[in-house]
N, C-alpha and C. Protein backbone atom coordinates (compact mmCIF):
# COMPACT_ATOMS: atom_id res chain seq x y z
N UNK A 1 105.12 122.09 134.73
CA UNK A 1 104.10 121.72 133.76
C UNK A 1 104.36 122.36 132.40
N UNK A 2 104.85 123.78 132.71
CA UNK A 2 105.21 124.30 130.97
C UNK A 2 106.20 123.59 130.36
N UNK A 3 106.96 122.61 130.84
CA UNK A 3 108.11 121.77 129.23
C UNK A 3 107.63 120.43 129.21
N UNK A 4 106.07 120.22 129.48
CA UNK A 4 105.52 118.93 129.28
C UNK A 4 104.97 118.87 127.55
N UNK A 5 105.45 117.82 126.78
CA UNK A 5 105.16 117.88 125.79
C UNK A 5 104.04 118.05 124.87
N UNK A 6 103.04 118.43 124.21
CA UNK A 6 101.78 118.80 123.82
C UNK A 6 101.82 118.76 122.12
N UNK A 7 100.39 118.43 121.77
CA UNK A 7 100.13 118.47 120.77
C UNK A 7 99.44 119.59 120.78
N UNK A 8 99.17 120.48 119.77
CA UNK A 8 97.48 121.20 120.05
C UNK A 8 96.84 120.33 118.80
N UNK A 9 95.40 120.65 119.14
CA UNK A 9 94.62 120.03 118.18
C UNK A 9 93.25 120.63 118.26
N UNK A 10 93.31 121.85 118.41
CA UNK A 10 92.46 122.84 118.60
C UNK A 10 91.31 122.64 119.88
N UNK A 11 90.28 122.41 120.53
CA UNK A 11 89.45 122.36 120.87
C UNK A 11 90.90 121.31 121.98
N UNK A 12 91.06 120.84 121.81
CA UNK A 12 91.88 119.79 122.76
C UNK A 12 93.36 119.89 122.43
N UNK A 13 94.20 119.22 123.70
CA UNK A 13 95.27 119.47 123.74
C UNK A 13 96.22 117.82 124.05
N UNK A 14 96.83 117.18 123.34
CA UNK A 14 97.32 116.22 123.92
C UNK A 14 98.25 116.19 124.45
N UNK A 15 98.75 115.61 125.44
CA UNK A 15 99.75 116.27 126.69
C UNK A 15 100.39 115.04 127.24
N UNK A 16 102.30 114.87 127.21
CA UNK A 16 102.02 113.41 128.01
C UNK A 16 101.26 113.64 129.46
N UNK A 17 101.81 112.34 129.83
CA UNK A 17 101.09 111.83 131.37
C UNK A 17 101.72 112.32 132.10
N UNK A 18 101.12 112.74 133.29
CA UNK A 18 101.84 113.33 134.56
C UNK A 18 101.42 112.36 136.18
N UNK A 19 102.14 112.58 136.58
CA UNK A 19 101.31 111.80 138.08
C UNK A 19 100.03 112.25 138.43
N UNK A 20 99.75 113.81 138.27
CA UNK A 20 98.14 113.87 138.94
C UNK A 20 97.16 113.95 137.29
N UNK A 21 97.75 112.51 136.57
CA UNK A 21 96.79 112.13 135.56
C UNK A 21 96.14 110.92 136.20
N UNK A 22 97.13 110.17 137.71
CA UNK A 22 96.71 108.93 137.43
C UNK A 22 95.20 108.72 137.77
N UNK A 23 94.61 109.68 138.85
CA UNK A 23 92.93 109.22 139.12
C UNK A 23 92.46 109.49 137.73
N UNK A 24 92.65 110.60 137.07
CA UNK A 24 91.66 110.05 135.89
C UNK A 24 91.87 109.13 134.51
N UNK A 25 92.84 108.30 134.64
CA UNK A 25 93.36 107.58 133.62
C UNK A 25 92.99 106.28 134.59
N UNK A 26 92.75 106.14 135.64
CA UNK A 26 92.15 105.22 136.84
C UNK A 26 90.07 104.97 136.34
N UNK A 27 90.20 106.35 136.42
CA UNK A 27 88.50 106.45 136.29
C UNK A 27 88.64 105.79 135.24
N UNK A 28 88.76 106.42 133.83
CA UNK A 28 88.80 106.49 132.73
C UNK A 28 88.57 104.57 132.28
N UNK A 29 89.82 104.27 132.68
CA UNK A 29 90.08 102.20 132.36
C UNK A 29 89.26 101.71 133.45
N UNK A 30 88.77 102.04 134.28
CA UNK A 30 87.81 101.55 134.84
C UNK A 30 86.13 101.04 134.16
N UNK A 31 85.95 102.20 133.26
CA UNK A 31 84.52 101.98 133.02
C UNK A 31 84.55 100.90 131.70
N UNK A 32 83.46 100.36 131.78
CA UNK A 32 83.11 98.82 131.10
C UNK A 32 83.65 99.50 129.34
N UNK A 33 83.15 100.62 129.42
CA UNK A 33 83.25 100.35 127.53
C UNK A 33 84.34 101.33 127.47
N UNK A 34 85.40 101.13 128.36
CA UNK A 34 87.23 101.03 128.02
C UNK A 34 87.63 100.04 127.96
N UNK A 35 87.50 98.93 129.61
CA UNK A 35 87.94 98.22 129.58
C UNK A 35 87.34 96.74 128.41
N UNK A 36 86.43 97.14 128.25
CA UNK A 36 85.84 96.06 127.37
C UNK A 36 86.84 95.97 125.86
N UNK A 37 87.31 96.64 125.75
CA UNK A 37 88.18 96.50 124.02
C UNK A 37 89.70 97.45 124.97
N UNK A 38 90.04 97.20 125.62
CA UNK A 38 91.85 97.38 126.41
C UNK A 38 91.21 96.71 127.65
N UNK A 39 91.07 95.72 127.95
CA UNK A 39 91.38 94.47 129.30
C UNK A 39 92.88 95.13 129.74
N UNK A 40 94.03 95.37 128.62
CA UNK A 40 94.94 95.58 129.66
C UNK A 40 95.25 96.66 130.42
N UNK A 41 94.23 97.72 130.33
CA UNK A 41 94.27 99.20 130.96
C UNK A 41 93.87 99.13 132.40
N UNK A 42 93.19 97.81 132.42
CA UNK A 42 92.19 97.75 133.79
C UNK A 42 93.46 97.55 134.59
N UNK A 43 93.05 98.23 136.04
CA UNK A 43 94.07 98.19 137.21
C UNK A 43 93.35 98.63 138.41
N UNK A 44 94.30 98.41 138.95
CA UNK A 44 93.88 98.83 140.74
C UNK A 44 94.62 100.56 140.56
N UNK A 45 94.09 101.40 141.14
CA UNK A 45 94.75 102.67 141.57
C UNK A 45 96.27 102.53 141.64
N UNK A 46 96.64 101.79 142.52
CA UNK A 46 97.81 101.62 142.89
C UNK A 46 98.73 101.49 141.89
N UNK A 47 97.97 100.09 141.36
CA UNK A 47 98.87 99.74 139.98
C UNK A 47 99.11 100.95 139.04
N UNK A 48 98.14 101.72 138.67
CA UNK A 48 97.83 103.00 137.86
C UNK A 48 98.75 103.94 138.00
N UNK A 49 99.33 103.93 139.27
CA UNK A 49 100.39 104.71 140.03
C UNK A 49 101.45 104.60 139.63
N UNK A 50 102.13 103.02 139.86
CA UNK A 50 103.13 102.63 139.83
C UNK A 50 103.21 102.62 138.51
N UNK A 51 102.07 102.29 137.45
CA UNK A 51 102.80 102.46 135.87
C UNK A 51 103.12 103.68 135.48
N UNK A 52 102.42 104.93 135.42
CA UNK A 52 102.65 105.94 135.25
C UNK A 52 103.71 106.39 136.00
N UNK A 53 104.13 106.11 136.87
CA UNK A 53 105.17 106.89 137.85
C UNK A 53 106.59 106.33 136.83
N UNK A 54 106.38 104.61 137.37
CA UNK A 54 107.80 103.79 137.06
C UNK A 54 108.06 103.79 135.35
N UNK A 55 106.64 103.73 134.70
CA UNK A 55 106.90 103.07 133.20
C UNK A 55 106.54 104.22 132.36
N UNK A 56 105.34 104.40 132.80
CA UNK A 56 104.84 105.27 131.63
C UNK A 56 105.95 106.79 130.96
N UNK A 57 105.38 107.57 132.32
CA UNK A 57 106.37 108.96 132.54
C UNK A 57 107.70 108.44 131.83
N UNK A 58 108.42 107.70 132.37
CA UNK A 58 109.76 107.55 131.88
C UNK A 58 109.96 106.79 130.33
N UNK A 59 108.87 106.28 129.68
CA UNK A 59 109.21 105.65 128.34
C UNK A 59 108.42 106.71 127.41
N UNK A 60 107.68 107.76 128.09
CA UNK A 60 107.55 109.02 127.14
C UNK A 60 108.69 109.71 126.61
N UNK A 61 109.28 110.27 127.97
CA UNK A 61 110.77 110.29 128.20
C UNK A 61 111.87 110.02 127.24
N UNK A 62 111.74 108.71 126.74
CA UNK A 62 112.96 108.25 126.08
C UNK A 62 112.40 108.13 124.93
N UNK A 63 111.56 108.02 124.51
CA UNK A 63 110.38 108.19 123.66
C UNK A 63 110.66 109.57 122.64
N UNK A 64 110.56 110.55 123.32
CA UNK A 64 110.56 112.33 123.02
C UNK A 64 112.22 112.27 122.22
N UNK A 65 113.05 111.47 123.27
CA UNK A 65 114.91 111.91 123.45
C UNK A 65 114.83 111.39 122.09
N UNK A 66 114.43 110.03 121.46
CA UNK A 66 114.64 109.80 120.22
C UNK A 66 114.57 110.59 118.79
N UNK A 67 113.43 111.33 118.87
CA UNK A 67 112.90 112.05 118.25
C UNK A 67 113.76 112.81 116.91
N UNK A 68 113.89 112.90 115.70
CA UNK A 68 113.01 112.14 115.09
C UNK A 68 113.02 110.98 114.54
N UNK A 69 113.68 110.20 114.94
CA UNK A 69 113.81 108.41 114.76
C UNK A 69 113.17 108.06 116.12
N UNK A 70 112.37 107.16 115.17
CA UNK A 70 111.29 106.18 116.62
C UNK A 70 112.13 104.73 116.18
N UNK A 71 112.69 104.77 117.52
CA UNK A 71 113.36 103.35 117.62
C UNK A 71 113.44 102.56 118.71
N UNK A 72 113.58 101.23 119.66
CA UNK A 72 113.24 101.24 120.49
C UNK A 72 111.92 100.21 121.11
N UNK A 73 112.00 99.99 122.23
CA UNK A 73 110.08 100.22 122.43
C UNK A 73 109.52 100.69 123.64
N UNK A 74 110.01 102.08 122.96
CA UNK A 74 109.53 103.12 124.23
C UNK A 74 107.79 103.72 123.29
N UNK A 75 106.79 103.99 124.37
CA UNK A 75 105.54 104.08 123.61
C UNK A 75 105.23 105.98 124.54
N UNK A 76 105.01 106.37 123.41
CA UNK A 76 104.30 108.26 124.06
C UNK A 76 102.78 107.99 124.34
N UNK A 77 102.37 108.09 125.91
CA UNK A 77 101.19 107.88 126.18
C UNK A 77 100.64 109.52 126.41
N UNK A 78 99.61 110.09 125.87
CA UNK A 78 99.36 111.40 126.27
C UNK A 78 98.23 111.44 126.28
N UNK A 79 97.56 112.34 127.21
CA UNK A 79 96.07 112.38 127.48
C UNK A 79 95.90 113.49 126.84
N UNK A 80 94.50 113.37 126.33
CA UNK A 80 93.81 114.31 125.95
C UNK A 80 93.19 114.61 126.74
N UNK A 81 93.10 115.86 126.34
CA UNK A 81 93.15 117.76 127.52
C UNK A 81 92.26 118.20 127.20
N UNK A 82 90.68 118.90 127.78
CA UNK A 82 90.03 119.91 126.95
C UNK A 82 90.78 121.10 127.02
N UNK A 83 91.00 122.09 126.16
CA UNK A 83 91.74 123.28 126.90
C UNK A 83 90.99 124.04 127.45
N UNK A 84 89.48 124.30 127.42
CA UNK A 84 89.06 125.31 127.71
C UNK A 84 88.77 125.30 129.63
N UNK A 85 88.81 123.69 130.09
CA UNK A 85 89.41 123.42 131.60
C UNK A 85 90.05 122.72 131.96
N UNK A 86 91.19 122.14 130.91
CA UNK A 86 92.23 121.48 131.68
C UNK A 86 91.83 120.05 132.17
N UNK A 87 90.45 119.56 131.73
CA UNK A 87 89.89 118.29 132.07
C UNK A 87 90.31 116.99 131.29
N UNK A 88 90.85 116.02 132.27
CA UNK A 88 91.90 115.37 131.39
C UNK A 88 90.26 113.80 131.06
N UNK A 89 90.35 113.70 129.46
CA UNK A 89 89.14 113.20 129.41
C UNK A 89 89.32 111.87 128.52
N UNK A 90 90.64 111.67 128.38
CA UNK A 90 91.14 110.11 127.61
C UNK A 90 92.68 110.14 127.14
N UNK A 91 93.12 109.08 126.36
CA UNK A 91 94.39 109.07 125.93
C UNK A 91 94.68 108.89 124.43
N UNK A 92 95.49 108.82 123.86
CA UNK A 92 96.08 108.91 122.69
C UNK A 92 97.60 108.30 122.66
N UNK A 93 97.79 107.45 122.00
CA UNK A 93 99.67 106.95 122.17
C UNK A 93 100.09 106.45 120.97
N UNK A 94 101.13 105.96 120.77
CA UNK A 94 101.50 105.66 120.11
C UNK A 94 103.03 104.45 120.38
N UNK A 95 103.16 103.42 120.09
CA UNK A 95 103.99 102.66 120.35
C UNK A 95 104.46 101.51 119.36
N UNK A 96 105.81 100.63 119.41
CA UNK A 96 105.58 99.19 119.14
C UNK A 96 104.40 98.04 119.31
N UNK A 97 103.60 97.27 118.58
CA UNK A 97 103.45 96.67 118.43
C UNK A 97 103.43 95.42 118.35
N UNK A 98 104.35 94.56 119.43
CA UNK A 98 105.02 93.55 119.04
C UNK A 98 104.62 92.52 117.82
N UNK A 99 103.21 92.48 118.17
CA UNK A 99 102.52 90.93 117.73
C UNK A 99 102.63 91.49 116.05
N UNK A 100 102.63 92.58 115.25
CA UNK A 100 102.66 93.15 114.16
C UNK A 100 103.87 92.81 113.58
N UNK A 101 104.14 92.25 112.51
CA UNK A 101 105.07 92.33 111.53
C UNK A 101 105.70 94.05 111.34
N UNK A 102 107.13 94.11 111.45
CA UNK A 102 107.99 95.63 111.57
C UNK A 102 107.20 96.21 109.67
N UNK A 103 106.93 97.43 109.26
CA UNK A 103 107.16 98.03 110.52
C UNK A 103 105.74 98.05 111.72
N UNK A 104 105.77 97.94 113.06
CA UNK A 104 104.59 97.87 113.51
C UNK A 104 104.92 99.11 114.64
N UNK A 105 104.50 100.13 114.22
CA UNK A 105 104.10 101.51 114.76
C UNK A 105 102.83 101.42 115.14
N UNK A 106 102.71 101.55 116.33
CA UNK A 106 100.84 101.94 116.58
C UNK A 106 100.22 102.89 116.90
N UNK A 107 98.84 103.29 116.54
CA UNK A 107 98.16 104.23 117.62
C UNK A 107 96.99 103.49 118.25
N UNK A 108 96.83 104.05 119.78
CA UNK A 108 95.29 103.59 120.39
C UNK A 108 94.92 104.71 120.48
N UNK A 109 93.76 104.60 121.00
CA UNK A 109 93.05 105.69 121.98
C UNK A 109 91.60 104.92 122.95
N UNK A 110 91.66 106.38 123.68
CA UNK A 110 90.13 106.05 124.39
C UNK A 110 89.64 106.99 125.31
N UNK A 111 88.64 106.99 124.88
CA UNK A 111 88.33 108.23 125.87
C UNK A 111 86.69 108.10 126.77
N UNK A 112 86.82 109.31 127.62
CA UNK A 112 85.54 108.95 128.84
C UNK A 112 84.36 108.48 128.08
N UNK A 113 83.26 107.61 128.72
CA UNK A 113 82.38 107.63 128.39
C UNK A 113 81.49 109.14 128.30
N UNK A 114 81.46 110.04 128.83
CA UNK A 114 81.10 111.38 129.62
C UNK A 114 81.59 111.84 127.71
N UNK A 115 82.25 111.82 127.43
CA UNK A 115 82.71 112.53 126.17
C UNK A 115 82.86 112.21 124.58
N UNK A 116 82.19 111.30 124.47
CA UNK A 116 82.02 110.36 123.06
C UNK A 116 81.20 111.13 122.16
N UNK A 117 81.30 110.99 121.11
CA UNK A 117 80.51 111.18 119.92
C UNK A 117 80.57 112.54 119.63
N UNK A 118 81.50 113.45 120.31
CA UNK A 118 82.08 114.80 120.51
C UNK A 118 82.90 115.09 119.32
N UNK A 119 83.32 114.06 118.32
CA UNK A 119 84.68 114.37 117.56
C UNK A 119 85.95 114.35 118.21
N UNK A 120 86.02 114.73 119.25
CA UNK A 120 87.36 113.86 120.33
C UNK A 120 88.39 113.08 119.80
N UNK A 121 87.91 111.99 120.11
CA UNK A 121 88.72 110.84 119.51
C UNK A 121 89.36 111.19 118.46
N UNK A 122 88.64 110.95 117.23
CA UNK A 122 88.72 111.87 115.86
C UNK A 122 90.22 112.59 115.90
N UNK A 123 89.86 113.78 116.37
CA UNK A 123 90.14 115.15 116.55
C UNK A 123 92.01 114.92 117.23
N UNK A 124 92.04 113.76 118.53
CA UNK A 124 93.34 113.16 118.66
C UNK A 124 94.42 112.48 118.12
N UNK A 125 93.59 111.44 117.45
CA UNK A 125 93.97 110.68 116.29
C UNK A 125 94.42 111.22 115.30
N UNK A 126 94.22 112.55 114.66
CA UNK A 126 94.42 112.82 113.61
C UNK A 126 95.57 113.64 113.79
N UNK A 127 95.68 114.55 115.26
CA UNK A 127 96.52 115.51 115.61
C UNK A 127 97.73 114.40 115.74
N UNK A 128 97.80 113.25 116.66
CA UNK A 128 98.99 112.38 116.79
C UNK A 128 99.67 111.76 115.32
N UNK A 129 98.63 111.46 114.72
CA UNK A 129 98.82 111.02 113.56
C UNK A 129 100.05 112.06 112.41
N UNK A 130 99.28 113.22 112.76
CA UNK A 130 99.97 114.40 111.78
C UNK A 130 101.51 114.65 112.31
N UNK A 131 101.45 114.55 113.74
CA UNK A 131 102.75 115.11 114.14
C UNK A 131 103.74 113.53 114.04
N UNK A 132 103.37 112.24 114.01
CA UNK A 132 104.13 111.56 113.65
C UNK A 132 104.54 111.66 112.24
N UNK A 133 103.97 112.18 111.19
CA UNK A 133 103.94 111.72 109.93
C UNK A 133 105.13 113.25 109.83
N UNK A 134 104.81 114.14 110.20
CA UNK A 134 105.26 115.43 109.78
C UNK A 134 106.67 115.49 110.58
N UNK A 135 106.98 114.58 111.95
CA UNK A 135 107.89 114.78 112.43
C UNK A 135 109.07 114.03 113.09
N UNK A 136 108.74 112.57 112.55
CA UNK A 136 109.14 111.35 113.05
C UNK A 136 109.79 110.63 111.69
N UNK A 137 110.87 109.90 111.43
CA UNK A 137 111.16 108.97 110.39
C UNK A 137 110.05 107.73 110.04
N UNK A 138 108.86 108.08 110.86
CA UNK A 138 107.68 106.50 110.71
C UNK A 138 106.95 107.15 109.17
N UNK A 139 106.80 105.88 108.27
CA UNK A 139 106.12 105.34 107.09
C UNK A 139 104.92 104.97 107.01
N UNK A 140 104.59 104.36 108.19
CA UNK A 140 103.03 103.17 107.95
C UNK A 140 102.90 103.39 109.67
N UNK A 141 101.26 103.50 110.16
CA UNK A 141 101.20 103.42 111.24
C UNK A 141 100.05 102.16 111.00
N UNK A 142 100.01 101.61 111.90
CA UNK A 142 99.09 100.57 112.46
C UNK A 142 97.70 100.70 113.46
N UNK A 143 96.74 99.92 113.44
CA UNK A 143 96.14 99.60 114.49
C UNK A 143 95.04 98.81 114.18
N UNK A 144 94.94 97.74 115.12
CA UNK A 144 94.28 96.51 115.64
C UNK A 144 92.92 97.41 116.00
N UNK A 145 91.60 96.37 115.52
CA UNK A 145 90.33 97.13 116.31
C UNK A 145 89.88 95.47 116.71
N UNK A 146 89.20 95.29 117.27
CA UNK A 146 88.01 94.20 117.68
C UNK A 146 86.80 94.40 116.77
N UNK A 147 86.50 93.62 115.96
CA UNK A 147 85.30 93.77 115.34
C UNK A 147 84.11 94.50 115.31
N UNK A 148 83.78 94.38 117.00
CA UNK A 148 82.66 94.53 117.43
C UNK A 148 82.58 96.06 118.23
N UNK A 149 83.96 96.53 117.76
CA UNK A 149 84.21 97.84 118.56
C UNK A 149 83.57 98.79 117.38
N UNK A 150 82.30 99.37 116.96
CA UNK A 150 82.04 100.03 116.09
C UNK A 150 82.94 101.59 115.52
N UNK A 151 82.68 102.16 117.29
CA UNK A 151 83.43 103.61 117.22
C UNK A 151 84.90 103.48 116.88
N UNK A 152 85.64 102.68 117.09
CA UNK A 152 87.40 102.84 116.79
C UNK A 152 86.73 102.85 115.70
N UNK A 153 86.44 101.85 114.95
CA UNK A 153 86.80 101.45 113.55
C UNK A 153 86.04 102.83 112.82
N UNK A 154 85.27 103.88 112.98
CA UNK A 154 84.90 104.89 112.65
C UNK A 154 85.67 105.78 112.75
N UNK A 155 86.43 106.32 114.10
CA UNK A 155 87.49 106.92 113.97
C UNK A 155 89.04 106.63 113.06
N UNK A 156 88.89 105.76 112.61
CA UNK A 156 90.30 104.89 112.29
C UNK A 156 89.91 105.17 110.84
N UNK A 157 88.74 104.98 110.24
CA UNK A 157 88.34 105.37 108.84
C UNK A 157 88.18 106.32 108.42
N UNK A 158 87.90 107.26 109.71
CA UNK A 158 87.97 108.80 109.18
C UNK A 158 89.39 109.44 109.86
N UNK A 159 90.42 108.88 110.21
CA UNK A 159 91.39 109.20 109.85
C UNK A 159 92.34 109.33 108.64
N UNK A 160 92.25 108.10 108.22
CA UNK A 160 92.81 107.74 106.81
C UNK A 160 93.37 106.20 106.64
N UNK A 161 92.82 105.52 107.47
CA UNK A 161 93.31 104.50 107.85
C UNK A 161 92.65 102.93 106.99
N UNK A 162 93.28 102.24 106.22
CA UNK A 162 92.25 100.85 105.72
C UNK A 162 92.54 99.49 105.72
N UNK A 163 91.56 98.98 105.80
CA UNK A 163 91.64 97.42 106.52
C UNK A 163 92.99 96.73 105.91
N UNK A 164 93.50 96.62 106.01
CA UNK A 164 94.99 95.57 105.82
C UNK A 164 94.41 94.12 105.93
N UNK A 165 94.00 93.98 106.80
CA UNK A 165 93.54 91.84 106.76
C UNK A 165 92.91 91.96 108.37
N UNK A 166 93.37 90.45 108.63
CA UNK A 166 92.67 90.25 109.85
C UNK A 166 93.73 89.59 110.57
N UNK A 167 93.91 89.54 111.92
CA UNK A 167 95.24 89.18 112.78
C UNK A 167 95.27 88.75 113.81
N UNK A 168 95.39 87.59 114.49
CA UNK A 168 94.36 86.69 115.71
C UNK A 168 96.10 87.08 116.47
N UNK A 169 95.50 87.74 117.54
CA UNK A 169 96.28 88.00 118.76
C UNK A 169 95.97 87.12 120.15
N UNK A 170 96.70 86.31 120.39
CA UNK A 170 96.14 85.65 122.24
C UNK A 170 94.90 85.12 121.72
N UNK A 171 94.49 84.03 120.78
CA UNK A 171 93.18 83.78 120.95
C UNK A 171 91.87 84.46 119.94
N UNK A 172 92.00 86.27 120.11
CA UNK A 172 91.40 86.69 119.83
C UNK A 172 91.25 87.54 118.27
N UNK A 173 90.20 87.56 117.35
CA UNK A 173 90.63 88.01 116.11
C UNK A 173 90.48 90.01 115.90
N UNK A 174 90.96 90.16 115.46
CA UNK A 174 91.12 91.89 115.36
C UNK A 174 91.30 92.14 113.72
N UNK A 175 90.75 93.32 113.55
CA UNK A 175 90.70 94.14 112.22
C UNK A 175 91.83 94.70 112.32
N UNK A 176 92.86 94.37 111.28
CA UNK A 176 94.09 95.45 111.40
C UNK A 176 94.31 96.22 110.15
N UNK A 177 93.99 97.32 110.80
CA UNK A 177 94.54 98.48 109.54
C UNK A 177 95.53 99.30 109.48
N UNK A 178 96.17 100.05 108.92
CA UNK A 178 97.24 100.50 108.47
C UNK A 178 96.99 102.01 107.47
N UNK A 179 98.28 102.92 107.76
CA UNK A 179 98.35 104.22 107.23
C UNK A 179 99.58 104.70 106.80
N UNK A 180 99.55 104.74 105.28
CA UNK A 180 101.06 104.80 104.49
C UNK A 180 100.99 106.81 104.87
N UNK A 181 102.05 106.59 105.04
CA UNK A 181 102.80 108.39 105.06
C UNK A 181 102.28 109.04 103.15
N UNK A 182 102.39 108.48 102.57
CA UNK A 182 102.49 108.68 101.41
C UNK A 182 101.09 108.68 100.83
N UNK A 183 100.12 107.77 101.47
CA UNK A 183 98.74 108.27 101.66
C UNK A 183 98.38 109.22 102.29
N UNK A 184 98.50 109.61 103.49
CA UNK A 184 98.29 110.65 104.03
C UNK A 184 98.86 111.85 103.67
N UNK A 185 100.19 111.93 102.80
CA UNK A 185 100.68 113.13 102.09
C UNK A 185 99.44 113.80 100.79
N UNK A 186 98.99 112.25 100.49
CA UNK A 186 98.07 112.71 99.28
C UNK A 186 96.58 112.69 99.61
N UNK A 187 96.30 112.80 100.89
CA UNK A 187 95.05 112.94 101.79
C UNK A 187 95.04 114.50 101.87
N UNK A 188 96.22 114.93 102.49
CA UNK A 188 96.24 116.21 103.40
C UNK A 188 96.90 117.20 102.53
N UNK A 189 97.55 116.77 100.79
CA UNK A 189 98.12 117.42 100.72
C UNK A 189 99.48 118.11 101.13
N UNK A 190 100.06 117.06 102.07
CA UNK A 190 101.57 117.60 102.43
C UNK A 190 102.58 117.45 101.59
């Protein structure tokens, strides 16, 4: 467990995925207001297993080896950690994009219902965000919200993040916003 990769982000810790993440990354895409804005998180246990075991774990993996050129479409899935018990209470990633015009870098997240409105989210987002910007060759990060998803689009604005347009994926229409390195240099001061 000590050369598993980590962010800190004070109060929380983002960490990739490990196998005894999968029951709570199981719980977690299970409940209605995950799966309701990520349909594709929903799974059977099993399935939960087999991604993390076969896909996930291993495209962190190749993911990390790149480092600092993100090239590829290997995606870093890492849960967020409380540190003060090790309670694994949502995720944070970062990946390709396909449906996005290059460059299309992304971040999601999501976390327990049990733990919302905590600054969490927030608090992940900003830590993933920083260590891509501070340590990766990526320029512009991305991310798609659903309209009707109030909280992303709150976290995503108080990251540093602003509406770019609108972008009909499968049917469905999404808010897509975007985050220049060069904004965030003159956000944070780097």
């Amino acid at each position: 467990m000590n050369n598993l990769f980590t962010i800190d982000c004070g109060e929380i810790l983002l960490r990739e995925f490990t196998v005894g993440d999968v029951d709570a990354i199981y719980e977690l895409t299970s409940q209605p207001e995950v799966y309701e804005f990520l349909p594709d998180w929903r799974s059977t246990r099993e399935q939960r297993l087999n991604w993390v075991t076969n896909y996930e774990i291993p495209s962190n993996k190749e993911f990390l080896a790149t480092l600092p050129k993100i090239n590829g479409q290997n995606y870093l899935k890492l849960g967020i950690i409380l540190k003060e018990t090790g309670k694994f209470i949502g995720f944070c990633n970062t990946g390709k994009k396909e449906e996005l015009r290059e460059p299309n870098q992304e971040i999601a997240y999501a976390i327990s219902k049990h733990y919302r409105n905590r600054g969490y989210t927030t608090t992940a987002a900003k830590g993933l965000i920083n260590y891509l910007f501070q340590n990766t060759d990526v320029e512009q990060l991305n991310t798609i919200v659903l309209p009707n998803n109030i909280s992303s689009t709150k976290v995503i604005q108080k990251c540093g993040f602003s509406h770019y347009g609108d972008i009909e994926i499968e049917g469905q229409l999404y808010d897509h916003y975007v985050f220049y390195k060069e904004d965030w240099k003159n956000l944070y001061n780097k």
